[in-house]
PDB file of N, CA and C in Angstrom:
ATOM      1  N   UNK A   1       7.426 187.713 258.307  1.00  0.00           N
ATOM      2  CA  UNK A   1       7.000 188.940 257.645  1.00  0.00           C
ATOM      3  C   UNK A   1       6.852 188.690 256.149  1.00  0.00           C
ATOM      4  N   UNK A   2       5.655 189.059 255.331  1.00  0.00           N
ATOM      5  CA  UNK A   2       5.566 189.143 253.950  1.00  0.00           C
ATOM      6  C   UNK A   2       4.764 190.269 253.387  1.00  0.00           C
ATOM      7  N   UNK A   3       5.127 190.471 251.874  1.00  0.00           N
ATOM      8  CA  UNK A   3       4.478 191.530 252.027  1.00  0.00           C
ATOM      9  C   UNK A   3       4.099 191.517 250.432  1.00  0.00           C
ATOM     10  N   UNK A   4       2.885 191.329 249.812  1.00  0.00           N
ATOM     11  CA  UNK A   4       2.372 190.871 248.751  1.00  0.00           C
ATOM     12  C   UNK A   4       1.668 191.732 248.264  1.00  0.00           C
ATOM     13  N   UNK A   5       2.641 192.617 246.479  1.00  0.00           N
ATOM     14  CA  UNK A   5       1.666 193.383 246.090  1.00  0.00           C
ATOM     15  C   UNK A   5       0.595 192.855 244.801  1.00  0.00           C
ATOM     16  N   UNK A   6      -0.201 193.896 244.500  1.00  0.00           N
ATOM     17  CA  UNK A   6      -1.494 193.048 243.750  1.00  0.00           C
ATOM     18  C   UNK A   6      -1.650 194.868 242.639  1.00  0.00           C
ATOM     19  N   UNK A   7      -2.656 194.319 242.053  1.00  0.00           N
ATOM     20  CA  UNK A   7      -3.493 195.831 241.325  1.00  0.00           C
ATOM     21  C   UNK A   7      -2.475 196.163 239.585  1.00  0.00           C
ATOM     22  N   UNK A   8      -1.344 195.488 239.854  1.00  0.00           N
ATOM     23  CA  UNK A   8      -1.259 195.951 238.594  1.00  0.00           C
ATOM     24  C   UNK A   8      -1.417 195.812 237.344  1.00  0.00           C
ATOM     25  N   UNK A   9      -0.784 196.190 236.237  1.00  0.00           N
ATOM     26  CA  UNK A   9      -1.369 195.712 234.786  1.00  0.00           C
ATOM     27  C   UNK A   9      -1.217 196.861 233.913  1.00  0.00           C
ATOM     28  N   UNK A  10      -1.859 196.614 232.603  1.00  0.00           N
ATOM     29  CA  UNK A  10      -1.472 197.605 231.578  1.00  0.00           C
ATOM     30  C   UNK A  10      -2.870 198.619 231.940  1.00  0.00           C
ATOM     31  N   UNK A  11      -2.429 199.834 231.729  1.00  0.00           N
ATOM     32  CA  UNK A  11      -3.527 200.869 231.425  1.00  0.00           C
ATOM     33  C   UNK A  11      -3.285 201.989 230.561  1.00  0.00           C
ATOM     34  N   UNK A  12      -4.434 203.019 230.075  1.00  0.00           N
ATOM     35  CA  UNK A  12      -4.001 203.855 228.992  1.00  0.00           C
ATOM     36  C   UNK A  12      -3.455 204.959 229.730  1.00  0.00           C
ATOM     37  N   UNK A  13      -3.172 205.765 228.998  1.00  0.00           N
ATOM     38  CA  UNK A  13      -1.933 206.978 229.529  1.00  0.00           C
ATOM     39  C   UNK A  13      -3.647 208.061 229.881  1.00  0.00           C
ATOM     40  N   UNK A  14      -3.401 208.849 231.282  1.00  0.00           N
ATOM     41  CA  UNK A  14      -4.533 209.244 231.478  1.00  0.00           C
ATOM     42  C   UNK A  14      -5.209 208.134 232.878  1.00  0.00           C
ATOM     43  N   UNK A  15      -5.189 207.205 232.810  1.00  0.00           N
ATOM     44  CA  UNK A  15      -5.804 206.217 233.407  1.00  0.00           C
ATOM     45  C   UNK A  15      -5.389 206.026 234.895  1.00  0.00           C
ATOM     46  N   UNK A  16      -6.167 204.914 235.260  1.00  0.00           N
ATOM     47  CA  UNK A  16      -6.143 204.855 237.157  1.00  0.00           C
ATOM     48  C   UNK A  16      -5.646 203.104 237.056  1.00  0.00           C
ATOM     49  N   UNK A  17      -5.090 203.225 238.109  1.00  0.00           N
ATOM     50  CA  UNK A  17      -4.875 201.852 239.151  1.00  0.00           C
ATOM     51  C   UNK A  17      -4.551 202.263 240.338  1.00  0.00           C
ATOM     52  N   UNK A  18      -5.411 200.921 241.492  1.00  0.00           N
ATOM     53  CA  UNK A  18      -4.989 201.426 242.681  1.00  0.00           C
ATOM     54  C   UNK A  18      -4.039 199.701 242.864  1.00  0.00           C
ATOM     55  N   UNK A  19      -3.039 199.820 243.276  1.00  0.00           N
ATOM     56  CA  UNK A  19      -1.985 198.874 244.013  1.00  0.00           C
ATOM     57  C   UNK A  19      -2.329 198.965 245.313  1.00  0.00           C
ATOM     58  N   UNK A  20      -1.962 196.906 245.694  1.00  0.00           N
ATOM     59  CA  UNK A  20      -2.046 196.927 247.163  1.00  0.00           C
ATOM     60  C   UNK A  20      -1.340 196.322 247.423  1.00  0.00           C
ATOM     61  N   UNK A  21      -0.743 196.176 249.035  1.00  0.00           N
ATOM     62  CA  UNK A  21       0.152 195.952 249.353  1.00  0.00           C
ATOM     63  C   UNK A  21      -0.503 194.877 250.908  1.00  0.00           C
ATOM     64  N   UNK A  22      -1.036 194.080 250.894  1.00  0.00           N
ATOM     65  CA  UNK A  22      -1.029 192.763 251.748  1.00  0.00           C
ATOM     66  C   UNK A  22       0.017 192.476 252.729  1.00  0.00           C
ATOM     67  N   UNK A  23       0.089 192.992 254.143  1.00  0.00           N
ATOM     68  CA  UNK A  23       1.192 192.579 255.048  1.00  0.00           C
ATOM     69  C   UNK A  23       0.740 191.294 255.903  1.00  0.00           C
ATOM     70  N   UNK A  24       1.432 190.325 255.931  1.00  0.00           N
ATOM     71  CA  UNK A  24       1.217 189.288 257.078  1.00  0.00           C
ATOM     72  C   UNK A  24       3.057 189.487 258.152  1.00  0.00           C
ATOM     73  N   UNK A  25       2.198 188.899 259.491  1.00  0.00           N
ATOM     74  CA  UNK A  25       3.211 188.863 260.393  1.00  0.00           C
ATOM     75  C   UNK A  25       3.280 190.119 261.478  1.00  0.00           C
ATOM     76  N   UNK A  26       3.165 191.197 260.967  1.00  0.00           N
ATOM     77  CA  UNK A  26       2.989 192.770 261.538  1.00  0.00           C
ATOM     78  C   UNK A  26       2.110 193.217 261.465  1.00  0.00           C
ATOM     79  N   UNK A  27       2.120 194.193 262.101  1.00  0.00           N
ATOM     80  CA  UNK A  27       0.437 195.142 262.080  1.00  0.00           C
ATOM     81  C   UNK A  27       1.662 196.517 261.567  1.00  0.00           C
ATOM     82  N   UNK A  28       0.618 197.238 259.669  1.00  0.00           N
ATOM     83  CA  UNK A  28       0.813 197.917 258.934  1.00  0.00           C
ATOM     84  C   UNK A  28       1.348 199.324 259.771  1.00  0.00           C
ATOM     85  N   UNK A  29      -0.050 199.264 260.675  1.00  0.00           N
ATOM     86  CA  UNK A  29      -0.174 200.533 261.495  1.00  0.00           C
ATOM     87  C   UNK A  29       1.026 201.047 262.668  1.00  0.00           C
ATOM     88  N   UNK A  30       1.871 199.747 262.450  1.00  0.00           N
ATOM     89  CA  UNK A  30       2.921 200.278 263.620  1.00  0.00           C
ATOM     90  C   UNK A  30       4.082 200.518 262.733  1.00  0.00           C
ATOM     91  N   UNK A  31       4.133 200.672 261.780  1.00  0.00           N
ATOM     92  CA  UNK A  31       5.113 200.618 260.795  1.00  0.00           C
ATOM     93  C   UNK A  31       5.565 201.850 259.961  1.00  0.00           C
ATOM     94  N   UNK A  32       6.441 202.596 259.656  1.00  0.00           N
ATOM     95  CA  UNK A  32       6.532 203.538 257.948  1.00  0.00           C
ATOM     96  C   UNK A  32       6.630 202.388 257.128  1.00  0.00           C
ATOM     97  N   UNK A  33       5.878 202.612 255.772  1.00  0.00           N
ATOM     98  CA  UNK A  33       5.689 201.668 254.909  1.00  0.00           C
ATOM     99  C   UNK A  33       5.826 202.606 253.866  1.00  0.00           C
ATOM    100  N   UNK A  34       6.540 201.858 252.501  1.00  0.00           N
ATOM    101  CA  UNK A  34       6.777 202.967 251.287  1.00  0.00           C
ATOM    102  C   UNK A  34       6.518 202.001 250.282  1.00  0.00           C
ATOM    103  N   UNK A  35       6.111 203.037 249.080  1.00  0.00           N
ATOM    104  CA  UNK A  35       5.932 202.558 247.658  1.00  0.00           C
ATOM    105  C   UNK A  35       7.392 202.702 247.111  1.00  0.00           C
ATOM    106  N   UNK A  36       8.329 201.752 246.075  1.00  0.00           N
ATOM    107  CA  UNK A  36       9.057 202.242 245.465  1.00  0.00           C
ATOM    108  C   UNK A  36       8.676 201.564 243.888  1.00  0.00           C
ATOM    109  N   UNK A  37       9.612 201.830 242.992  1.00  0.00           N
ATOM    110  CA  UNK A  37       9.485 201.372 241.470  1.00  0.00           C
ATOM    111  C   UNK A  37      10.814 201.549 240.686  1.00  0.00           C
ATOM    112  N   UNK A  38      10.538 200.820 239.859  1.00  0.00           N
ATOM    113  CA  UNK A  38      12.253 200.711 239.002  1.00  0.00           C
ATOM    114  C   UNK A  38      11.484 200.326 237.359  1.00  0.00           C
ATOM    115  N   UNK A  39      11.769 200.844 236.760  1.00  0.00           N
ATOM    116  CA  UNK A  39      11.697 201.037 235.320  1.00  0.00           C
ATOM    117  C   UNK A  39      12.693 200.057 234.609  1.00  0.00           C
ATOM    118  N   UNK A  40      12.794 199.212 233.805  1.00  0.00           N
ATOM    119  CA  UNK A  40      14.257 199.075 233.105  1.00  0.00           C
ATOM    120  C   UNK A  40      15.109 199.469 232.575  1.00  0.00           C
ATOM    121  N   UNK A  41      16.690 199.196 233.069  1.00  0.00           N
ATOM    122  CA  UNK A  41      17.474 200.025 233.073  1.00  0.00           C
ATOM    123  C   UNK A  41      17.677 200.932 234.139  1.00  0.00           C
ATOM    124  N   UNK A  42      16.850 201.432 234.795  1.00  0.00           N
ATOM    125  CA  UNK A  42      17.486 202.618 235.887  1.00  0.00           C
ATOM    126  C   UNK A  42      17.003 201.902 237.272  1.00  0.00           C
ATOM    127  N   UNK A  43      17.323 203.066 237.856  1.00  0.00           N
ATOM    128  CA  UNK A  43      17.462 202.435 239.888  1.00  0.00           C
ATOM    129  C   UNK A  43      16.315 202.323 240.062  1.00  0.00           C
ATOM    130  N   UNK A  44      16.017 201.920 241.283  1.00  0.00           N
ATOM    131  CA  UNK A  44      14.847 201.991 242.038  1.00  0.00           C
ATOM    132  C   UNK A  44      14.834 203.053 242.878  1.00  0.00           C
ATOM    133  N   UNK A  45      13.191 203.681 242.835  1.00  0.00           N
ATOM    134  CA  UNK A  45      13.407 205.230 243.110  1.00  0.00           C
ATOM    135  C   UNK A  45      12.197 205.314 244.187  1.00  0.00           C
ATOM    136  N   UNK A  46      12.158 205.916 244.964  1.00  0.00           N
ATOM    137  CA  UNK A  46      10.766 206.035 246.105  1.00  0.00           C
ATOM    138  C   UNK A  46      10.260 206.666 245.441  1.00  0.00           C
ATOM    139  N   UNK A  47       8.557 206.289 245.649  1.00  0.00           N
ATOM    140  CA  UNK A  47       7.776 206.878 245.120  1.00  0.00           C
ATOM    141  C   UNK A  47       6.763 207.710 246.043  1.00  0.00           C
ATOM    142  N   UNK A  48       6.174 207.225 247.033  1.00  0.00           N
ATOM    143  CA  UNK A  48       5.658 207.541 248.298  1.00  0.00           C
ATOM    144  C   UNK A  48       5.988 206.946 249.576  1.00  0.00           C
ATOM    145  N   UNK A  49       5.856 207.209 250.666  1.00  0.00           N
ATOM    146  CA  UNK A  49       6.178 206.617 252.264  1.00  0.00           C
ATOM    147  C   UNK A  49       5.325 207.498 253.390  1.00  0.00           C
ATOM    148  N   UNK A  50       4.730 206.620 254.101  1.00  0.00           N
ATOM    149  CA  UNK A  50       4.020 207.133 255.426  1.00  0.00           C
ATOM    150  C   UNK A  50       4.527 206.416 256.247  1.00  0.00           C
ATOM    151  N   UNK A  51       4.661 207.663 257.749  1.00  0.00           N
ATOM    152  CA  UNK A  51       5.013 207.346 259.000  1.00  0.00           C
ATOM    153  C   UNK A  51       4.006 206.135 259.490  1.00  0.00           C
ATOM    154  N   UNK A  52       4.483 205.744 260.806  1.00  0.00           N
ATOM    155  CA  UNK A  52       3.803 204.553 262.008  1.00  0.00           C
ATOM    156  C   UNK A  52       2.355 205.411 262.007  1.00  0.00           C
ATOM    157  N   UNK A  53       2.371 206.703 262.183  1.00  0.00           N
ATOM    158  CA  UNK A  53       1.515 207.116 262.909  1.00  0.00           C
ATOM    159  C   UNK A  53       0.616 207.592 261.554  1.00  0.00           C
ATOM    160  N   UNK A  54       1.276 207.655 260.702  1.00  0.00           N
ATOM    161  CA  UNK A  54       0.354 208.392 259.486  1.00  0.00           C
ATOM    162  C   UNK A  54       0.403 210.027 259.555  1.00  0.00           C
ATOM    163  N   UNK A  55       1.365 210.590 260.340  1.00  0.00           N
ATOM    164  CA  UNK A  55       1.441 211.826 260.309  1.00  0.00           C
ATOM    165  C   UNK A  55       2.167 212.927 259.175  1.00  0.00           C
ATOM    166  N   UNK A  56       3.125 212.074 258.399  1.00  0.00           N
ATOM    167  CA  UNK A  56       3.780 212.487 257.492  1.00  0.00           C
ATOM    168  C   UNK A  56       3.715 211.449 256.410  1.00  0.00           C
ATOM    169  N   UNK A  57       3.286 212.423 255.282  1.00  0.00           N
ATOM    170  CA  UNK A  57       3.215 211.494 254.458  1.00  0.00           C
ATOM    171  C   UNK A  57       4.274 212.238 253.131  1.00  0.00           C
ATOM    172  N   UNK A  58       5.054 211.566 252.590  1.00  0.00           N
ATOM    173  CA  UNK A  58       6.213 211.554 251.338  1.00  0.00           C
ATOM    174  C   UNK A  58       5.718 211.582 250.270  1.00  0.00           C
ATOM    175  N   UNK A  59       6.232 212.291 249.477  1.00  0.00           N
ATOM    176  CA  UNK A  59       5.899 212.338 247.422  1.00  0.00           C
ATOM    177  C   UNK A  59       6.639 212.507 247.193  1.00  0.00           C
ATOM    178  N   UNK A  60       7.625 211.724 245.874  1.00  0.00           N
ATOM    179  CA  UNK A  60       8.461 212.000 245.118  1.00  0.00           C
ATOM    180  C   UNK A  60       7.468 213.317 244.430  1.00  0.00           C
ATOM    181  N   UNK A  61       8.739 213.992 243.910  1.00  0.00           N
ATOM    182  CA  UNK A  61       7.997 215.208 242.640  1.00  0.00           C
ATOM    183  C   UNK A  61       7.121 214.868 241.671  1.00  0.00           C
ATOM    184  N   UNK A  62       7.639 213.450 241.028  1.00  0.00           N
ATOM    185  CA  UNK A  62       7.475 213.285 239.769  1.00  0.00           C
ATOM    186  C   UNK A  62       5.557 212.592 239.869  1.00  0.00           C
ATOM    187  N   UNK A  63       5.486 212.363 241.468  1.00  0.00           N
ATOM    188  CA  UNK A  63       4.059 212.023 241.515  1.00  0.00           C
ATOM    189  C   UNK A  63       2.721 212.554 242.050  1.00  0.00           C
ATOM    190  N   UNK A  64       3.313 213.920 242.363  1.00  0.00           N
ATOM    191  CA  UNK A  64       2.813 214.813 243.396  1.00  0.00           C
ATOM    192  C   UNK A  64       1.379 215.101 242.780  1.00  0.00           C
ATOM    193  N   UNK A  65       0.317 214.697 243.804  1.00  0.00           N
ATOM    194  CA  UNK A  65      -1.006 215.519 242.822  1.00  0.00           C
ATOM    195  C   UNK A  65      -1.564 214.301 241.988  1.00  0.00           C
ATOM    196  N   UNK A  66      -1.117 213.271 241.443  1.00  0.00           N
ATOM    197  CA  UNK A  66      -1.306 212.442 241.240  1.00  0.00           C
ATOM    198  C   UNK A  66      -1.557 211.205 242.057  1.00  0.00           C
ATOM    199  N   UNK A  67      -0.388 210.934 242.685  1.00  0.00           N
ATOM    200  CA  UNK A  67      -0.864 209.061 243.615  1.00  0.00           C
ATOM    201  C   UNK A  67      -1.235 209.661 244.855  1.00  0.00           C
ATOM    202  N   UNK A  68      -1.741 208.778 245.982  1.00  0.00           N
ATOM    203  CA  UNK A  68      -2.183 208.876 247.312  1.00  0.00           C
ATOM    204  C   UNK A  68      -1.389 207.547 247.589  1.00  0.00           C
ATOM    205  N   UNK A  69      -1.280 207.668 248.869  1.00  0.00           N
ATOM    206  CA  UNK A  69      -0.289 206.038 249.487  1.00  0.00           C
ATOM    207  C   UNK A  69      -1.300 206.577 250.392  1.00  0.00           C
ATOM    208  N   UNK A  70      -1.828 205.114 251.267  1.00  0.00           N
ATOM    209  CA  UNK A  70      -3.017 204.879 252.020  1.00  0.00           C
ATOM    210  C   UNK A  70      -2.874 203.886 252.792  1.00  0.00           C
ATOM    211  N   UNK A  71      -3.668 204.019 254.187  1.00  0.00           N
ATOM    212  CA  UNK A  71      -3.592 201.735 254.865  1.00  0.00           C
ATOM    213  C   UNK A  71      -4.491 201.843 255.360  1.00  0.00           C
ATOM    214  N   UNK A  72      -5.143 200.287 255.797  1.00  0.00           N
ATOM    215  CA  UNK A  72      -6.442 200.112 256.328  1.00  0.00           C
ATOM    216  C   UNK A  72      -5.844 199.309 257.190  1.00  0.00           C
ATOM    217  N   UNK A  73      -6.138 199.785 258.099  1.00  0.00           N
ATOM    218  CA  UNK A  73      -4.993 198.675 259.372  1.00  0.00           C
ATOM    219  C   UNK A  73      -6.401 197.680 259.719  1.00  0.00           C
ATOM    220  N   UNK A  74      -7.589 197.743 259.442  1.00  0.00           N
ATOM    221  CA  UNK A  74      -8.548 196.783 259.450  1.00  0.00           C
ATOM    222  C   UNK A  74      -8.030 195.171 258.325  1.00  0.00           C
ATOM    223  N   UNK A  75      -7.767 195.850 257.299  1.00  0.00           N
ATOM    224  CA  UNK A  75      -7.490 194.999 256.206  1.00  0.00           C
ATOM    225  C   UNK A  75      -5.571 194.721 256.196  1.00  0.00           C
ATOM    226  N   UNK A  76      -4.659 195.527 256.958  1.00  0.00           N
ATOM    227  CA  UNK A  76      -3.453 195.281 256.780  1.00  0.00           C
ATOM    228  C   UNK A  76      -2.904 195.263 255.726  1.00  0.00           C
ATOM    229  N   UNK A  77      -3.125 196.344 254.766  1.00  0.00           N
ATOM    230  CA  UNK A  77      -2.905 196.825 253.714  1.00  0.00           C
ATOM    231  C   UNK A  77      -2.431 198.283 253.190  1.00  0.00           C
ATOM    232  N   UNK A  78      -1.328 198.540 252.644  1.00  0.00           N
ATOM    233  CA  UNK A  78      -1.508 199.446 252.095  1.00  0.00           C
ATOM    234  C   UNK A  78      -1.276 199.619 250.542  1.00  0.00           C
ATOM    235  N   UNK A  79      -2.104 201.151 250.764  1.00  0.00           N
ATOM    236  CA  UNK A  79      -2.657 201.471 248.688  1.00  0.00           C
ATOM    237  C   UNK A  79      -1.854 202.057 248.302  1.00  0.00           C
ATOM    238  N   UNK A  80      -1.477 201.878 247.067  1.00  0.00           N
ATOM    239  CA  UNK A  80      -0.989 203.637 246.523  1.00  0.00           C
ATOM    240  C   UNK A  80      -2.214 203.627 244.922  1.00  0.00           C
ATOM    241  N   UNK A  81      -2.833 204.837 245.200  1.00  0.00           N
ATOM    242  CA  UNK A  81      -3.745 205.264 244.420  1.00  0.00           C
ATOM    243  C   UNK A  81      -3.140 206.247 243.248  1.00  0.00           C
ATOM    244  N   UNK A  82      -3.075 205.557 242.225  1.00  0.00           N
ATOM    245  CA  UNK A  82      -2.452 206.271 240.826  1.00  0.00           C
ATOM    246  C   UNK A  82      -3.265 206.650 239.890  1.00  0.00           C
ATOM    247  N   UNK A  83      -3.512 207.625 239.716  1.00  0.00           N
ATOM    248  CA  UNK A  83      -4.366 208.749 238.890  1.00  0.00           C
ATOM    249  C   UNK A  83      -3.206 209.441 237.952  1.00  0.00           C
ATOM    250  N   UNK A  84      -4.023 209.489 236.975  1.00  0.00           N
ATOM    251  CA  UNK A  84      -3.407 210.357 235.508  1.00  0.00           C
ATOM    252  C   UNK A  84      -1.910 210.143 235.005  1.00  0.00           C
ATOM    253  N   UNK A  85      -2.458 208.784 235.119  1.00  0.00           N
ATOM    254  CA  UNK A  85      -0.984 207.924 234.982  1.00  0.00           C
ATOM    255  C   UNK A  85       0.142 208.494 233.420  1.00  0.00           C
ATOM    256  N   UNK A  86       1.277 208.112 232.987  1.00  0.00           N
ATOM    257  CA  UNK A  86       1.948 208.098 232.139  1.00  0.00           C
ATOM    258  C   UNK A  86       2.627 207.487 231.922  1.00  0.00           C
ATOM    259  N   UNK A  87       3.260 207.461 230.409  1.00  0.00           N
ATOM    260  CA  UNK A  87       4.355 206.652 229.736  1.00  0.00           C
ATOM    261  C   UNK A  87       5.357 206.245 230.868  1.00  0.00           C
ATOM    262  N   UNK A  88       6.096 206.917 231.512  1.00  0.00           N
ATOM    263  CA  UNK A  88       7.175 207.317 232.528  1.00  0.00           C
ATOM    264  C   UNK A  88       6.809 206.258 233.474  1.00  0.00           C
ATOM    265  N   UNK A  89       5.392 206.227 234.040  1.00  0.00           N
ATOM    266  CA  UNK A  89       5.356 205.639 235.593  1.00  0.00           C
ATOM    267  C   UNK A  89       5.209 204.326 235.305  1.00  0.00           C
ATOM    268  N   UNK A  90       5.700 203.707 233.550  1.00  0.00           N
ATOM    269  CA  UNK A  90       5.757 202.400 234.109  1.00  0.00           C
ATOM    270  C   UNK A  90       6.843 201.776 234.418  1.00  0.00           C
ATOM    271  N   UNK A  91       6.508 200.845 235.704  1.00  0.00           N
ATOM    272  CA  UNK A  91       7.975 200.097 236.193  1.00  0.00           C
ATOM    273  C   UNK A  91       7.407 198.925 236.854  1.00  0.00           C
ATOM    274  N   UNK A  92       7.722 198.663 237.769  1.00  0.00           N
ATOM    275  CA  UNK A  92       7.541 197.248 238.699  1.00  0.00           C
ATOM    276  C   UNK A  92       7.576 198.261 239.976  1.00  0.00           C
ATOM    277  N   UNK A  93       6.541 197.972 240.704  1.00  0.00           N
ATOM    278  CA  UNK A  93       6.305 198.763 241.987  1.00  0.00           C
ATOM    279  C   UNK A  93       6.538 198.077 242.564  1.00  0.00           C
ATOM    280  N   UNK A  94       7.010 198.494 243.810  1.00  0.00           N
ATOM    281  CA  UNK A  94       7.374 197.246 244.941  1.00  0.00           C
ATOM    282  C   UNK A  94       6.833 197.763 246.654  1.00  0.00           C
ATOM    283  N   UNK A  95       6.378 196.812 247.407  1.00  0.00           N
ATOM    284  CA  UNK A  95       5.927 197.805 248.585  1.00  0.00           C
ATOM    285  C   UNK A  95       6.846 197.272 249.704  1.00  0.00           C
ATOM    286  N   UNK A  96       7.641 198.185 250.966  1.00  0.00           N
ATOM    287  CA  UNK A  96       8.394 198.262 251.731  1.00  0.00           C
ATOM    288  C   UNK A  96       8.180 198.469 252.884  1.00  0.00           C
ATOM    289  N   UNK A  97       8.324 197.501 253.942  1.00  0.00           N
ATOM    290  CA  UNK A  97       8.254 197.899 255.177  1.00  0.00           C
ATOM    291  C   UNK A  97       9.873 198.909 255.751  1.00  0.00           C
ATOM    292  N   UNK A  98       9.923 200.016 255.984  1.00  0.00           N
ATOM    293  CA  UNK A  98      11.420 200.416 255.941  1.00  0.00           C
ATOM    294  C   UNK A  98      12.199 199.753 257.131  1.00  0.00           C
ATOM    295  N   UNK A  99      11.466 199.711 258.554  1.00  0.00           N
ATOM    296  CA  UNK A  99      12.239 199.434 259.133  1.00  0.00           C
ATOM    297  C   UNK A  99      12.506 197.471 258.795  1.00  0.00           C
ATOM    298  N   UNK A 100      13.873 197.106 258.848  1.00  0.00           N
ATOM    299  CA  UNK A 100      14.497 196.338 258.495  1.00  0.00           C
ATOM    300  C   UNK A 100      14.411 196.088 256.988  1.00  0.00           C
ATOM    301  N   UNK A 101      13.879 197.010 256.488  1.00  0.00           N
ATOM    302  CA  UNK A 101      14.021 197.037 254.807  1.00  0.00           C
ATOM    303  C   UNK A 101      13.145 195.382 254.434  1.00  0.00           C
ATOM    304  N   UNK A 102      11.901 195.015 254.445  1.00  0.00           N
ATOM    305  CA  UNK A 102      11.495 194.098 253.862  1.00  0.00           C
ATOM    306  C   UNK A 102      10.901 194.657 252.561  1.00  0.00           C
ATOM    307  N   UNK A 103      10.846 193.780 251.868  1.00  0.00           N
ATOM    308  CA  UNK A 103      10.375 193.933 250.227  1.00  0.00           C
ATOM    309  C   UNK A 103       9.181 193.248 249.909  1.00  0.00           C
ATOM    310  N   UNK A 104       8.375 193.499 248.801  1.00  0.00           N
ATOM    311  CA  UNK A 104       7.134 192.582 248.366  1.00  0.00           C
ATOM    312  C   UNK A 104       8.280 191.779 247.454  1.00  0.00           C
ATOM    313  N   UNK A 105       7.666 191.086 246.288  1.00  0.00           N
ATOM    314  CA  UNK A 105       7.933 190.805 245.079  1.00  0.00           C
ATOM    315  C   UNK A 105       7.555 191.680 243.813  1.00  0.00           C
ATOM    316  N   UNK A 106       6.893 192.739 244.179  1.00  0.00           N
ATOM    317  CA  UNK A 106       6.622 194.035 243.464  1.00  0.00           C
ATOM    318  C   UNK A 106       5.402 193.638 241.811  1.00  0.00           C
ATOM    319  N   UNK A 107       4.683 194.256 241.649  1.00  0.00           N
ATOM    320  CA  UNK A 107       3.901 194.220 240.579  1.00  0.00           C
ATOM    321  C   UNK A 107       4.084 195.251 239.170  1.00  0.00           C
ATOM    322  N   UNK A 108       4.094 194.608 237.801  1.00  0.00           N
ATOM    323  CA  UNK A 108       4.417 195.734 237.098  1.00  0.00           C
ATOM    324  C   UNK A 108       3.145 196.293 236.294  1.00  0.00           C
ATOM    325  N   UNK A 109       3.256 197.177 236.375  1.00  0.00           N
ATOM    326  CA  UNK A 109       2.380 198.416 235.969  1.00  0.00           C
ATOM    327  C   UNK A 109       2.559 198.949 234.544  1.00  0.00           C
ATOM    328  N   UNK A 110       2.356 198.765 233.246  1.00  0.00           N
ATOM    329  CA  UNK A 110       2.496 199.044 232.085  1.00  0.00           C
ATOM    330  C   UNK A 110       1.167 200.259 231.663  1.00  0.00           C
ATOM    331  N   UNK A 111       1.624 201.800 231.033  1.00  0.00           N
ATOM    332  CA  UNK A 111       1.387 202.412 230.621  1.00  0.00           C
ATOM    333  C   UNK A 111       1.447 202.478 229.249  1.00  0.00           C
ATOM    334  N   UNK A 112       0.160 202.510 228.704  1.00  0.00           N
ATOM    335  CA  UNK A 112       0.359 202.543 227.242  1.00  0.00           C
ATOM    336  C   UNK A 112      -0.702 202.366 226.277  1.00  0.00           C
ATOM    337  N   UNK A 113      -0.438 203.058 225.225  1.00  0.00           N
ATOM    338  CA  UNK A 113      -1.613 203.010 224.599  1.00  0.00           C
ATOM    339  C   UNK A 113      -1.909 202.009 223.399  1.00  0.00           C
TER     340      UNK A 113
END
């Protein structure tokens, strides 16, 4: 199992990135898969998560209206689509398969002007 994220980088406050999340070993689609992120200094906090089936999908508050978490079980990937980004949302994102808790190596995302 691996799970390799990509998309990030610096952007201005206001701005878009979409993150991806590359699974080998599993198929995405049988899976809940979550976005999380950690800032320096504080915890690591969920940010979004979708069911196996894609029927429920999770938002922290702080991103609601803003990101989309997404998969293309063609491509074995999933997105999280970040719109109207801020100071706040930068951290190191990391993408999660939950069941047995696998991890990416996570990508960091810098907000700023």
């Amino acid at each position: 199992v691996q799970l390799v994220e990509s998309g990030g980088g610096l952007v201005q406050p206001g701005g878009s990135l979409t993150l991806s999340c590359a699974a080998s070993g599993f198929t995405v689609s049988s899976y809940a898969m979550s976005w999380y992120r950690q800032a320096p200094g504080k915890e690591r906090e969920l940010v979004a998560s979708i069911t196996s089936t894609g029927g429920s999908i999770f938002y922290a508050d702080f991103v609601k209206g803003r990101f989309t978490i997404s998969r293309d079980s063609a491509k074995n990937t999933v997105y999280l689509q970040m719109n109207s980004l801020k100071p706040e949302d930068t951290a190191v994102y990391y993408c999660k398969r939950v069941r047995n808790a696998y991890w990416g190596p996570g990508t960091q995302v810098t907000v700023s002007s």
